[in-house]
Protein backbone atom coordinates (compact mmCIF):
# COMPACT_ATOMS: atom_id res chain seq x y z
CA UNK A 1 9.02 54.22 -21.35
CA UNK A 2 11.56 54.68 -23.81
CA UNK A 3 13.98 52.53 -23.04
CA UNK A 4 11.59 49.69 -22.53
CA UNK A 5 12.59 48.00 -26.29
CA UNK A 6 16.39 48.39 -25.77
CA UNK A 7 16.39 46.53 -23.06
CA UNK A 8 14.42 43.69 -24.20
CA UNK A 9 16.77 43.11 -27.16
CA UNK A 10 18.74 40.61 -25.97
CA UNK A 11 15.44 38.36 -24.60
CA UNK A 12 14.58 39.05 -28.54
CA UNK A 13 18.23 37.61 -29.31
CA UNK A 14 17.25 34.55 -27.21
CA UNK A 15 14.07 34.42 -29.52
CA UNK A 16 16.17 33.96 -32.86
CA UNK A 17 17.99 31.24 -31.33
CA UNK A 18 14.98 29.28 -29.96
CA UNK A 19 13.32 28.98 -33.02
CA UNK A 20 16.83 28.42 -34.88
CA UNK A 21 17.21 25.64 -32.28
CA UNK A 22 13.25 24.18 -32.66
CA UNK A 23 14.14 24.11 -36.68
CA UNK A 24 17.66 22.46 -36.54
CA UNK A 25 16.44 19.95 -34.24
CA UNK A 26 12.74 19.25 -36.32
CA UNK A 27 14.76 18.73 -38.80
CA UNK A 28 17.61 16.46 -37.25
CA UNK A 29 14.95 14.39 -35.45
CA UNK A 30 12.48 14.05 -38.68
CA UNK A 31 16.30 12.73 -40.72
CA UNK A 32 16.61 10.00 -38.48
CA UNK A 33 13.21 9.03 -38.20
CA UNK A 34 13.60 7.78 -41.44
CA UNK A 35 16.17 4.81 -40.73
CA UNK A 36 14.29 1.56 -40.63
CA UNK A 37 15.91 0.59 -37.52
CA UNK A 38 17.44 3.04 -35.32
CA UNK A 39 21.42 3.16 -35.74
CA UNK A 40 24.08 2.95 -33.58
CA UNK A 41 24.47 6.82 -33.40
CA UNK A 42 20.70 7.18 -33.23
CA UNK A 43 20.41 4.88 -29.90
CA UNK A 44 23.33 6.52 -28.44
CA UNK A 45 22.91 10.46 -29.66
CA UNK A 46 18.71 10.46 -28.58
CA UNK A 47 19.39 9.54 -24.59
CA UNK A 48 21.86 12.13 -24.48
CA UNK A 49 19.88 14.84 -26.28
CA UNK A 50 16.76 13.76 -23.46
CA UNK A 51 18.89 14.63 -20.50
CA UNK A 52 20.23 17.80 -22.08
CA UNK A 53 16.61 19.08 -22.50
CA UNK A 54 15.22 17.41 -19.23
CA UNK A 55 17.94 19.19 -17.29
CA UNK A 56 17.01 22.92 -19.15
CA UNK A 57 13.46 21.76 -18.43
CA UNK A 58 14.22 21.08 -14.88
CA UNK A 59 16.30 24.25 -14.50
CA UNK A 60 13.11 26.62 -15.84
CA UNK A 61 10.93 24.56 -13.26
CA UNK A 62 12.98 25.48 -10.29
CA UNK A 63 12.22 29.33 -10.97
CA UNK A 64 8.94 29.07 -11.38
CA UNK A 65 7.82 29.48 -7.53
CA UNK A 66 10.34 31.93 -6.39
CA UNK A 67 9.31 34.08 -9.16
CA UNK A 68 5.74 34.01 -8.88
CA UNK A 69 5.44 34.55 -5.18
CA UNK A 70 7.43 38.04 -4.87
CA UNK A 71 5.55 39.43 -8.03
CA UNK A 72 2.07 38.61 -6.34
CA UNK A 73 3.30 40.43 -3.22
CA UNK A 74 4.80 43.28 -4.75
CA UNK A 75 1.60 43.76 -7.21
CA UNK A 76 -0.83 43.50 -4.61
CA UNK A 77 0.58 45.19 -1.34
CA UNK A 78 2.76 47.54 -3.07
CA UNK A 79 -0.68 49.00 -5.18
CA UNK A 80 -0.51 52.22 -4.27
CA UNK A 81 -1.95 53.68 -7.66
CA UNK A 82 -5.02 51.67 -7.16
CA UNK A 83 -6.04 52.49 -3.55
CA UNK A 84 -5.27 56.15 -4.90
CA UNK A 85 -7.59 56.02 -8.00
CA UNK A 86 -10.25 53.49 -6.51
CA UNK A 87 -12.91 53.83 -8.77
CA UNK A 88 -11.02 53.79 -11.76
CA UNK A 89 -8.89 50.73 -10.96
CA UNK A 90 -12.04 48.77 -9.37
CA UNK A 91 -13.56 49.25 -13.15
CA UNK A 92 -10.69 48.71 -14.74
CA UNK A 93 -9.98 44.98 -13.09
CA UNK A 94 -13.45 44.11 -13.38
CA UNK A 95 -13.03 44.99 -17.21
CA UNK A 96 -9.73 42.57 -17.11
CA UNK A 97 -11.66 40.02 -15.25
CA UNK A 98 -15.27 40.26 -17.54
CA UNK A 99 -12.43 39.41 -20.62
CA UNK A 100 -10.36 37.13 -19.02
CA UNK A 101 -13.59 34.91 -17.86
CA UNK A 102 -15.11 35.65 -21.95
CA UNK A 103 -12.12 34.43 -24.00
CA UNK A 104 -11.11 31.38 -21.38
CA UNK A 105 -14.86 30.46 -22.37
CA UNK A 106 -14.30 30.99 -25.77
CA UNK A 107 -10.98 28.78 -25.92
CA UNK A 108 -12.55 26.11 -23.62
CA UNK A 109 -15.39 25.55 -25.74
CA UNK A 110 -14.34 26.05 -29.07
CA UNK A 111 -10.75 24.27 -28.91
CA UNK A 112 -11.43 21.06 -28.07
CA UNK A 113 -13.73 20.64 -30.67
CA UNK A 114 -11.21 21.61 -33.56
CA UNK A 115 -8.82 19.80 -31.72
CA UNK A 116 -11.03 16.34 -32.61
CA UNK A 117 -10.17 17.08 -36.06
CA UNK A 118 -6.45 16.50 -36.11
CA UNK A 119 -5.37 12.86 -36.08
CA UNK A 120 -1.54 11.45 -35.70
CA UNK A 121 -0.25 8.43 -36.06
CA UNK A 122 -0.90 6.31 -32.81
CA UNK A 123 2.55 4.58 -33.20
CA UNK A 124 3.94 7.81 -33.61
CA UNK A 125 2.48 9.64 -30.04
CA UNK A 126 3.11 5.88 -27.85
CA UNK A 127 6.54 6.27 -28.76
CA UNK A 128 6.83 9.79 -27.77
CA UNK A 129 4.92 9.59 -24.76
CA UNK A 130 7.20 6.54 -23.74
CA UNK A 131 9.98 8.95 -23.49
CA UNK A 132 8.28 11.46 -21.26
CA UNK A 133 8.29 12.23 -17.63
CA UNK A 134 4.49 11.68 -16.83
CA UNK A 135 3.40 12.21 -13.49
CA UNK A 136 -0.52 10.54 -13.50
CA UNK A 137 -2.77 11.74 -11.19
CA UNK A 138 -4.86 9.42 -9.26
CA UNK A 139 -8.46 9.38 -9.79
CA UNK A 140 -9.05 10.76 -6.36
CA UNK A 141 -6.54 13.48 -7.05
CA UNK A 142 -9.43 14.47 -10.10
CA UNK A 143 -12.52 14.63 -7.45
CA UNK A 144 -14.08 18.16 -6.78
CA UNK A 145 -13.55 17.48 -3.11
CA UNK A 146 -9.91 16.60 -3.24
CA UNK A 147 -9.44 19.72 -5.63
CA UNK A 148 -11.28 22.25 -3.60
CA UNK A 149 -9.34 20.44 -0.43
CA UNK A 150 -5.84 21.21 -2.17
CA UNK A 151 -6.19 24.96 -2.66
CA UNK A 152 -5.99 25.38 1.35
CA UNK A 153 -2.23 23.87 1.55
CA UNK A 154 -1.75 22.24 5.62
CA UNK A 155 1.93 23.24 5.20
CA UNK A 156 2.18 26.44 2.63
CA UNK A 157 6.57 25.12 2.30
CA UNK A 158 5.48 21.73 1.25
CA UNK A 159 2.88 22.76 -1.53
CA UNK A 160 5.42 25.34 -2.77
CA UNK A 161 8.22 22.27 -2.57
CA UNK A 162 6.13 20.04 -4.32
CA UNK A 163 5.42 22.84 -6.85
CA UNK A 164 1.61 22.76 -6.63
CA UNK A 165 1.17 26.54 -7.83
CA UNK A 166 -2.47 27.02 -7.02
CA UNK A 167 -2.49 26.76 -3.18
CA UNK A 168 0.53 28.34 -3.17
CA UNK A 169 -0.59 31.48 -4.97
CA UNK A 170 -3.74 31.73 -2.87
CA UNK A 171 -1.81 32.08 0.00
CA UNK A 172 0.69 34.23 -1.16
CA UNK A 173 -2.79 36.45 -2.24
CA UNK A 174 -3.39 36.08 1.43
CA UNK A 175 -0.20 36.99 2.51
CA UNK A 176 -0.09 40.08 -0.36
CA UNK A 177 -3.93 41.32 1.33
CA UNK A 178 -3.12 41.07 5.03
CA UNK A 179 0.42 42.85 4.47
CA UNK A 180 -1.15 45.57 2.53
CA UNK A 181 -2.90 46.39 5.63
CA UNK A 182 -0.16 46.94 8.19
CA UNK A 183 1.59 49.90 8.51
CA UNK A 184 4.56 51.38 6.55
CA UNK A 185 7.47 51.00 8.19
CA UNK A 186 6.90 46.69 8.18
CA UNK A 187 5.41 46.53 4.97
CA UNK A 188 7.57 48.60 2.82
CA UNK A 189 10.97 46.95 4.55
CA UNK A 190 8.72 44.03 3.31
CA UNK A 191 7.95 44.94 0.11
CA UNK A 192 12.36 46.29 -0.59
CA UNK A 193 12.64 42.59 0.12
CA UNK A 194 10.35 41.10 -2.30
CA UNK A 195 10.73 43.56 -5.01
CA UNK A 196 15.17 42.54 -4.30
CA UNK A 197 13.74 38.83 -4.74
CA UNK A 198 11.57 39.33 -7.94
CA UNK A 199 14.75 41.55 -9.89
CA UNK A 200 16.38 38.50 -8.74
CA UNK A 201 14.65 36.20 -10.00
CA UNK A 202 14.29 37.90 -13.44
CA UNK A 203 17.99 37.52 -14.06
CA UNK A 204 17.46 33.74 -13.16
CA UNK A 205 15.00 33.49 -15.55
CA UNK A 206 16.98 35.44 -18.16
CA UNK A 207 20.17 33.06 -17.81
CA UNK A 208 17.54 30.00 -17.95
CA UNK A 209 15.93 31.03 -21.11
CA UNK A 210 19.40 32.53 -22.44
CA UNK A 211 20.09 29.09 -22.46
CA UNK A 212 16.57 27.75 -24.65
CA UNK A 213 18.47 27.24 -27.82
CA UNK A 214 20.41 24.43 -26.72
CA UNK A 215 17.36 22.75 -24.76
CA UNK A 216 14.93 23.58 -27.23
CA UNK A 217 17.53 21.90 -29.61
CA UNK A 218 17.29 18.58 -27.43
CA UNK A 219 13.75 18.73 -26.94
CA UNK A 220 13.14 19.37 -30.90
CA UNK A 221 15.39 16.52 -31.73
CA UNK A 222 13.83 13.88 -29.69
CA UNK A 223 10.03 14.85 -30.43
CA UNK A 224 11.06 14.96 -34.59
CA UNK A 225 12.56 11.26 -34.05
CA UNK A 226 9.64 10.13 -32.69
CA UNK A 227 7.06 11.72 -34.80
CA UNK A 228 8.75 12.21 -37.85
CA UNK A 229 6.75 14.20 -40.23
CA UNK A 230 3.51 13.82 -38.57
CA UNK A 231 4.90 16.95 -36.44
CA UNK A 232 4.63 19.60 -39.18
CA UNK A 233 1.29 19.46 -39.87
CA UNK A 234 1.07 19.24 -35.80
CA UNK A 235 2.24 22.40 -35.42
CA UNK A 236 0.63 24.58 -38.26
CA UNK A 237 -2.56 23.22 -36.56
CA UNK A 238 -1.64 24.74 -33.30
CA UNK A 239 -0.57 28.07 -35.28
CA UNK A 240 -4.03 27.84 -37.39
CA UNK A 241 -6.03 27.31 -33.99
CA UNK A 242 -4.28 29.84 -31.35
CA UNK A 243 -4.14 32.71 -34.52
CA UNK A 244 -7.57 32.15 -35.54
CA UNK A 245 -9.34 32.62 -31.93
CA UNK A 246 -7.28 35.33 -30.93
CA UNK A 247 -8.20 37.39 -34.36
CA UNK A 248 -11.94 36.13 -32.75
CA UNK A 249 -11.06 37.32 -29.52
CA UNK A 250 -9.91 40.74 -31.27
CA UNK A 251 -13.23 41.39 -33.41
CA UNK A 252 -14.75 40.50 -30.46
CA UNK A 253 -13.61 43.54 -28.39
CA UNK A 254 -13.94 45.86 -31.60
CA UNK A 255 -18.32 44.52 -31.34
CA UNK A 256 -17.89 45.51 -27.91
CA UNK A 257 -16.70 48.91 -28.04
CA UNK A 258 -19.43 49.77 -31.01
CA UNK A 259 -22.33 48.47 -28.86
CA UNK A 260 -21.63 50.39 -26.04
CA UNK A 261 -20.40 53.43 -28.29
CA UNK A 262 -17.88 55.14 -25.59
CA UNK A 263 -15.68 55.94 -28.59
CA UNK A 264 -16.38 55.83 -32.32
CA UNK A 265 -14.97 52.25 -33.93
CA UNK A 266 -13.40 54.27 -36.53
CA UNK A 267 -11.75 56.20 -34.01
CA UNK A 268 -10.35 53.16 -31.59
CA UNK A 269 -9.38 51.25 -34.74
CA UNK A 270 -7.35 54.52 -35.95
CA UNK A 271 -5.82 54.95 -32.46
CA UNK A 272 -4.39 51.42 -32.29
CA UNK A 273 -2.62 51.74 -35.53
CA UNK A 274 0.33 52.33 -34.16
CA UNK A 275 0.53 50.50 -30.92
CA UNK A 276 -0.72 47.28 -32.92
CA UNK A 277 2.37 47.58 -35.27
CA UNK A 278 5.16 48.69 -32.47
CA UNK A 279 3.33 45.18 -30.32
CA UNK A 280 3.74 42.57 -33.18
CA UNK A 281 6.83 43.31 -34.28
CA UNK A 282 8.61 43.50 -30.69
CA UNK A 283 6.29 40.89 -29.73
CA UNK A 284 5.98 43.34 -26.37
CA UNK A 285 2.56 44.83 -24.94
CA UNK A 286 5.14 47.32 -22.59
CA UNK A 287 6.87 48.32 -25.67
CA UNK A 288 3.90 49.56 -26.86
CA UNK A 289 2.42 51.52 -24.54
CA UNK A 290 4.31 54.86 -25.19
CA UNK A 291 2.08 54.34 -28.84
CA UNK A 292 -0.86 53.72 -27.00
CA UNK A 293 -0.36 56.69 -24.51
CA UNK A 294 -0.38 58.88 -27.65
CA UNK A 295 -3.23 57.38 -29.50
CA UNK A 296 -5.47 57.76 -26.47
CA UNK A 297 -4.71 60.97 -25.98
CA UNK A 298 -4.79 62.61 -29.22
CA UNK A 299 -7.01 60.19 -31.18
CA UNK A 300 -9.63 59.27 -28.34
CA UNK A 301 -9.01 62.19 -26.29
CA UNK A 302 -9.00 60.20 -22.84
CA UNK A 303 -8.38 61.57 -19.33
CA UNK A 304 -4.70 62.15 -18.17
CA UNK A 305 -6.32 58.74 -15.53
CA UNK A 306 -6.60 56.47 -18.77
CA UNK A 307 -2.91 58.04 -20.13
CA UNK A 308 -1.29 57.63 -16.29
CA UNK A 309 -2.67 55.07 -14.76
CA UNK A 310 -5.14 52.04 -16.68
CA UNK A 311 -2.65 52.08 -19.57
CA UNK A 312 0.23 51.57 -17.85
CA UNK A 313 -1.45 49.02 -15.48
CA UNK A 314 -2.96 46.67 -18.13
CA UNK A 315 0.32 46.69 -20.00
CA UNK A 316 2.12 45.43 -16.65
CA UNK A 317 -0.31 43.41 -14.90
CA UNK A 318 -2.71 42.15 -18.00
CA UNK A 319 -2.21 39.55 -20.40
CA UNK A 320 -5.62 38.70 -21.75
CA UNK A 321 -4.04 35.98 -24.33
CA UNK A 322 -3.36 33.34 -21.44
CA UNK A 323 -7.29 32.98 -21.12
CA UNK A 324 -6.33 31.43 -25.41
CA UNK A 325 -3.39 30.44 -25.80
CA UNK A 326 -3.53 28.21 -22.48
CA UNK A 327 -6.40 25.95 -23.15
CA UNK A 328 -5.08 25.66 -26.78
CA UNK A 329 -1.16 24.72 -25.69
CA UNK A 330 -2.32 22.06 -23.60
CA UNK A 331 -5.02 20.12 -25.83
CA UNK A 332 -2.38 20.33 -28.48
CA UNK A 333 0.71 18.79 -25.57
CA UNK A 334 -2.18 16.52 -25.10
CA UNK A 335 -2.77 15.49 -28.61
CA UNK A 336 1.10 15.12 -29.01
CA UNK A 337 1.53 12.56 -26.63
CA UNK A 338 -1.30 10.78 -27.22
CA UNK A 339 -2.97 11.79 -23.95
CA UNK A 340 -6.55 12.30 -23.01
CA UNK A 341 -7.28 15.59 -21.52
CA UNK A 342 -10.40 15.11 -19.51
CA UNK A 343 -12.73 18.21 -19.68
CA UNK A 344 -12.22 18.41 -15.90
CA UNK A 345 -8.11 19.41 -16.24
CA UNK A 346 -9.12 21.49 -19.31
CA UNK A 347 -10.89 23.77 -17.03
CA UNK A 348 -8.60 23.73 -14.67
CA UNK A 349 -6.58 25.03 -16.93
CA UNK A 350 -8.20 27.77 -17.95
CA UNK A 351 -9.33 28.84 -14.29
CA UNK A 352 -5.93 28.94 -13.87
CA UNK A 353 -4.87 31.00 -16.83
CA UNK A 354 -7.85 33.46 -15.08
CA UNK A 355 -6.07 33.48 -11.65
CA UNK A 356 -2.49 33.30 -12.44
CA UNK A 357 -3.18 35.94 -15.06
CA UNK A 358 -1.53 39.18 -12.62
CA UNK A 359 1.47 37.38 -11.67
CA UNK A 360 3.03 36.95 -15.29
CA UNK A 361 6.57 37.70 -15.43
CA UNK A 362 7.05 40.77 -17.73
CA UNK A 363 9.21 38.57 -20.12
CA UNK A 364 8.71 36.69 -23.61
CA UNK A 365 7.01 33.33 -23.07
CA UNK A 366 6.15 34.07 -19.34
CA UNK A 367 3.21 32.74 -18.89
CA UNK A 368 4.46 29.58 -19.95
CA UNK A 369 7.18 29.23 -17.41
CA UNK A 370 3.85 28.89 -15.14
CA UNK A 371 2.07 26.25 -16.70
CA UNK A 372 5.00 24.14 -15.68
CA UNK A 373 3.59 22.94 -12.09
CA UNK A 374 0.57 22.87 -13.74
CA UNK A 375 1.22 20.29 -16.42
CA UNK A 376 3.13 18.21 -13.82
CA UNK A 377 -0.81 18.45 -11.34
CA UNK A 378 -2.70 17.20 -14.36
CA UNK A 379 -0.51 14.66 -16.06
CA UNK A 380 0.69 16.19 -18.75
CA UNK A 381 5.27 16.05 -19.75
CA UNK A 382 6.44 19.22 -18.71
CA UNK A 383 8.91 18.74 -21.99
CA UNK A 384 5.61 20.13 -23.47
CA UNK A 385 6.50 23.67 -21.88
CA UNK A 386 10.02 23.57 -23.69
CA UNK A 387 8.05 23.27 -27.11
CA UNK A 388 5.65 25.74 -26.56
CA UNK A 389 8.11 28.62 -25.72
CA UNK A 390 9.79 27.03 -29.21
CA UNK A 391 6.82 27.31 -31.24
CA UNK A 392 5.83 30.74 -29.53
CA UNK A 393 7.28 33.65 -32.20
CA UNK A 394 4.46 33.42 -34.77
CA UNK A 395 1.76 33.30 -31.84
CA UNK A 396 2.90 35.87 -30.02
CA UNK A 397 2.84 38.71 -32.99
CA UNK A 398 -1.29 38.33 -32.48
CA UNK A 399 -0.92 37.58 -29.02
CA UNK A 400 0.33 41.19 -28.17
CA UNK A 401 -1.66 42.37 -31.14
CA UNK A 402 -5.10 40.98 -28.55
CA UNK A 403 -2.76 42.40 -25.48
CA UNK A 404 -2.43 45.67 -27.10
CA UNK A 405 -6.16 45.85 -27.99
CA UNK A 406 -7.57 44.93 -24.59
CA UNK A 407 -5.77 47.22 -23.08
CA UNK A 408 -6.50 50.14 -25.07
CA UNK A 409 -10.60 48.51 -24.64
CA UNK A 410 -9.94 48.76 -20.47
CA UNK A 411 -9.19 52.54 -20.78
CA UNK A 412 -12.05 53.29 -23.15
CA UNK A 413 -14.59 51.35 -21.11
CA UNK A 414 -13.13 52.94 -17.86
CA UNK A 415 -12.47 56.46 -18.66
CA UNK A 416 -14.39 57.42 -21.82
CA UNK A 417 -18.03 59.41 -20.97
CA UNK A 418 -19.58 58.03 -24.21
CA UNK A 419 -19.79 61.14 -26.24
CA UNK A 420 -18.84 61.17 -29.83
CA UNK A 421 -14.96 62.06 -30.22
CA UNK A 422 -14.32 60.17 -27.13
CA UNK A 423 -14.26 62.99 -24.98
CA UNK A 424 -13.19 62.95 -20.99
CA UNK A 425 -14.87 62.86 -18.35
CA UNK A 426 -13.06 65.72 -16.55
């Protein structure tokens, strides 16, 4: 994988200027908050600066579907690793699935209650949420029954039209299953076709977020204005919150791996070194795997099926950070606005984040280009997205820190026999 970082330099780039554009517009919008009454310029420059970022929002919605559906296919009937280790990958996604299901707990439960403790001003939140694109869902749309109705779309086109992204991913999963049983000739002309979509796709997505300067910019601008200064301390509560439970989430899996003692603590710590640095400063789990192929194998001493195969799939196919950072982004989109997130959307949210988890383009910010149908289901602006992927460099140093760690845990637990050194199996 060594030319994994090079070519992620330029999505790095893009980085630089979304958080140049988040501070130049903070800081323009938070300026003209201060005039008593909005001038001239200020009535006439803050519609402008709302369509520019409603149109780059708009523009990352519209590759949200096409992207997700031809990376579900092409993970799940083009698996040929996994039927060809079976055990091994049966363990390891049951390991991915055990910590996906522990840390959406621990984010569900433990967010909202910090989340009570930061106030802003009323005025402040109307005003913003006045400006917003707010799609409220009916209180039938909320009932269990209607919910467990909508995952089985009548017309699979429509729900991917109307950009409901649940339904539409169970069926693809469908689709994916069934296809993976038919013979080769079909399903690999199948598969050249999705795979062709998906690289696609990618370069869609590239251009779109090549372009998050400018929109996070508008979007900046406009939530500063309305806010004013009540949005710093906004936001270093959302980086206090999302860093704190991930460094949880971390110590959690380092309890985890010294109860069951397949390797020595001292040992896993020592082999992450490495990988943990290379992953928070490229902000990349892939870019750290050649790090974490090395440490397994000469620090924990792991199979060539750890080294080959559950490395390389977790740091594809497993972000553990969207069962956080998910739950977390929304109550604080929520809190923003001024909106009530009712414990009923919050878990949808976080099943969601469980579910979606496999299908998360390999890119920076990714799995927040698919909370955008999901916002729009539970009433929540989709503008929210935009600031997210703004706010996202700090975050995402421990998010791939909790990436990198997981994955190296999924090996261990899979692999390892238990025996001091961290010997292999065979």
């Amino acid at each position: 994988m060594p030319d994994v970082a090079p070519k992620r330099s330029p999505l790095r780039s893009t980085g630089v200027q979304v958080t140049l554009g988040l501070v130049a517009g903070l800081a323009l919008g938070m300026l003209l908050s201060r005039e008593t009454s909005p001038s001239a310029f200020t009535t006439s420059l803050m519609p402008v600066l709302d369509v520019v970022g409603t149109a780059w929002i708009n523009a990352v919605r519209m590759t949200v579907i096409p992207l997700v559906v031809p990376l579900l296919i092409v993970g799940v009937a083009g698996g040929e690793d996994l039927r060809a280790t079976g055990t091994v990958g049966a363990q390891a996604f049951g390991w991915m699935l055990l910590l996906l299901v522990a840390c959406a707990a621990l984010s569900t439960l433990v967010s909202p209650v910090w989340f009570e403790t930061l106030t802003l001003d009323a005025d402040a939140t109307a005003r913003l949420r006045a400006t917003a694109k707010i799609d409220v869902p009916s209180a039938d749309a909320l009932s269990v029954r209607t919910f467990i109705l909508s995952l089985i779309p009548l017309n699979p086109i429509k729900a991917a039209a109307d950009g409901t992204l649940l339904p539409v991913v169970l069926f693809t999963l469908l689709y994916a299953f069934a296809l993976g049983q038919v013979s080769d000739g079909p399903r690999l002309a199948q598969l050249s076709f999705w795979r062709g979509m998906a690289d696609t796709m990618l370069v869609v997505v590239r251009w779109m977020l090549a372009l998050g300067g400018i929109g996070i910019f508008a979007l900046a601008a406009v939530l500063g204005q309305k806010l004013g200064t009540n949005v710093l301390g906004a936001i270093g509560f959302y980086f206090m919150v999302n860093i704190v439970l991930h460094l949880i989430a971390v110590a959690g899996i380092y309890v985890v791996i010294a109860v069951t003692g397949r390797v020595p603590v001292r040992q896993f710590a020592r082999a992450l070194v490495p990988a943990s640095v290379v992953g928070m400063g490229t902000r990349s789990s892939l870019a750290s795997l050649p790090a974490m192929v090395k440490g397994a194998t000469d620090v924990l001493q792991l199979p060539p099926t750890a080294t080959g195969f559950v490395l390389p799939l977790c740091a594809s196919v497993f972000k553990l950070t969207s069962a956080i950072y998910w739950p977390v982004g929304a109550l604080f989109i929520a809190k923003l606005y001024g909106i009530d997130l009712s414990t009923a959307n919050l878990l949808l949210v976080a099943a969601s984040s469980i579910v979606l988890n496999f299908s998360t383009p390999g890119i920076p910010s990714g799995g927040m280009l698919l909370q955008v149908p999901l916002y729009a289901s539970i009433g929540l602006p989709v503008e929210g997205i935009g600031i997210l992927i703004a706010l996202d460099t700090l975050p995402d140093m421990f998010k791939t820190l909790l990436n990198v760690t997981s994955d190296m845990m999924v090996a261990v637990m899979t692999t390892a026999d238990g025996r001091a050194g961290g010997a292999p199996v065979g």
